[in-house]
C-alpha atoms as a PDB file:
ATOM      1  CA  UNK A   1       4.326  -0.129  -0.461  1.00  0.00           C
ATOM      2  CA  UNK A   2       7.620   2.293  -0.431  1.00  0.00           C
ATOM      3  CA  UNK A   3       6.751   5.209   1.066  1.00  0.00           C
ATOM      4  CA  UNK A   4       8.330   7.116  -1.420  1.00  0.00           C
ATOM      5  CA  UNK A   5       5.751   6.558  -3.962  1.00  0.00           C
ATOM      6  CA  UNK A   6       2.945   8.648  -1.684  1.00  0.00           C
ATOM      7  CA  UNK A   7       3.171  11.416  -3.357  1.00  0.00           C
ATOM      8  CA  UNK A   8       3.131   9.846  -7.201  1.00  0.00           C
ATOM      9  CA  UNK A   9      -0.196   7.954  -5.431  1.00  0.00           C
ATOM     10  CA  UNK A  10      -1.984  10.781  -4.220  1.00  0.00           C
ATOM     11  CA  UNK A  11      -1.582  12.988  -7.361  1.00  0.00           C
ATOM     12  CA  UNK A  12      -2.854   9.836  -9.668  1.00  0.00           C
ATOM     13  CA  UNK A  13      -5.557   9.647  -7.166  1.00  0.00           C
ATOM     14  CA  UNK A  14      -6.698  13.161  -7.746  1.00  0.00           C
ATOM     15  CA  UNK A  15      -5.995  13.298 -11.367  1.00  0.00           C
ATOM     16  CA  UNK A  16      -8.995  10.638 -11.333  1.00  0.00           C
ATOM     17  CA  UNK A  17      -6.208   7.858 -12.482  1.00  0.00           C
ATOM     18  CA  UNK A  18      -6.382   4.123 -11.024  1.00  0.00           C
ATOM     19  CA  UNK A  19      -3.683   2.733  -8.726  1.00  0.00           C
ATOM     20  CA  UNK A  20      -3.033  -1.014  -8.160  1.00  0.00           C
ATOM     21  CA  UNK A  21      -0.169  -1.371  -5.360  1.00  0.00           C
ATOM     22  CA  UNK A  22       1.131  -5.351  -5.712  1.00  0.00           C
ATOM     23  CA  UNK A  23       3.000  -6.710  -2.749  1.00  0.00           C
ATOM     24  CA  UNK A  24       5.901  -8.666  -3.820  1.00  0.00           C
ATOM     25  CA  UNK A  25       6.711  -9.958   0.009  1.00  0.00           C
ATOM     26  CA  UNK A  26       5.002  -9.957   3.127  1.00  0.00           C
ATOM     27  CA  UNK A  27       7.623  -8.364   4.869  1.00  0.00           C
ATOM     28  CA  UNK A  28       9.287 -11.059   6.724  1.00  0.00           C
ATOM     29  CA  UNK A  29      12.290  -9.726   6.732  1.00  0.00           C
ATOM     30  CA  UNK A  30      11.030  -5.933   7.982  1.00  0.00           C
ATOM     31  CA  UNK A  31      12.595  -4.667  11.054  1.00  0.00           C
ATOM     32  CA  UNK A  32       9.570  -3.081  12.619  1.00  0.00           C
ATOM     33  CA  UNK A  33       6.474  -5.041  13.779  1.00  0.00           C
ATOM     34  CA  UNK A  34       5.945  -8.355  12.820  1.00  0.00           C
ATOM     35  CA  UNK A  35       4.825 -10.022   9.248  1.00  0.00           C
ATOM     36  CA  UNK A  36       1.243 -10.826  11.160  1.00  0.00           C
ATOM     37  CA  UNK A  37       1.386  -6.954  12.190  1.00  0.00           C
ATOM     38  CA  UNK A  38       2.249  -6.018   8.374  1.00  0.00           C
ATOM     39  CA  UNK A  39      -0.651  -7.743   6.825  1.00  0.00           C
ATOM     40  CA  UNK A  40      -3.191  -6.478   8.769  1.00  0.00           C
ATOM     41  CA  UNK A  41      -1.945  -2.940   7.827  1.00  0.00           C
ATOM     42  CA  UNK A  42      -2.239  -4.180   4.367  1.00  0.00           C
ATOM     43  CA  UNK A  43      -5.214  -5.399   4.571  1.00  0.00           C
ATOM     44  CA  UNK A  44      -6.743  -1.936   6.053  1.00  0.00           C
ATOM     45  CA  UNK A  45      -4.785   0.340   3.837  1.00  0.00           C
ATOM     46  CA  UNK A  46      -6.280  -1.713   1.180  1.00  0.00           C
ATOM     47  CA  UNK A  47      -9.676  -0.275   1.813  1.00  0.00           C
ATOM     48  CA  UNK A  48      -8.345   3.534   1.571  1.00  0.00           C
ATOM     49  CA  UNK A  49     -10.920   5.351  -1.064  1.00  0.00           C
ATOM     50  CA  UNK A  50      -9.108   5.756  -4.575  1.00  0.00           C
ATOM     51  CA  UNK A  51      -7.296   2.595  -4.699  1.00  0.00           C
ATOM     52  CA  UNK A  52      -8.353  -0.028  -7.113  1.00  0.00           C
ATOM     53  CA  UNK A  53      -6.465  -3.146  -5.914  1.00  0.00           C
ATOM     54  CA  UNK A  54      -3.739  -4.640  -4.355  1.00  0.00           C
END
């Protein structure tokens, strides 16, 4: 997710909209942490309250 698009995230969030985020690549070419690393963060930010996919 870019982190740009916190802010637009949050205030859909707590307007009671729905937010999807869609992962178009697993990061493999990231320069921090590895694309195991990235999933896993994924993964866990997937469970955050408010979100209704990914």
């Amino acid at each position: 997710m870019e982190c740009a698009a916190a802010g637009v995230i949050l205030k859909t969030i707590s307007n009671a909209g729905k937010v999807v985020i869609v992962d178009l690549t697993k990061g493999e070419l990231g320069s921090f942490g590895s694309e195991h690393t990235r999933s896993k963060e994924a993964e866990e930010a997937s469970k955050k309250p408010g979100l209704f996919g990914r």
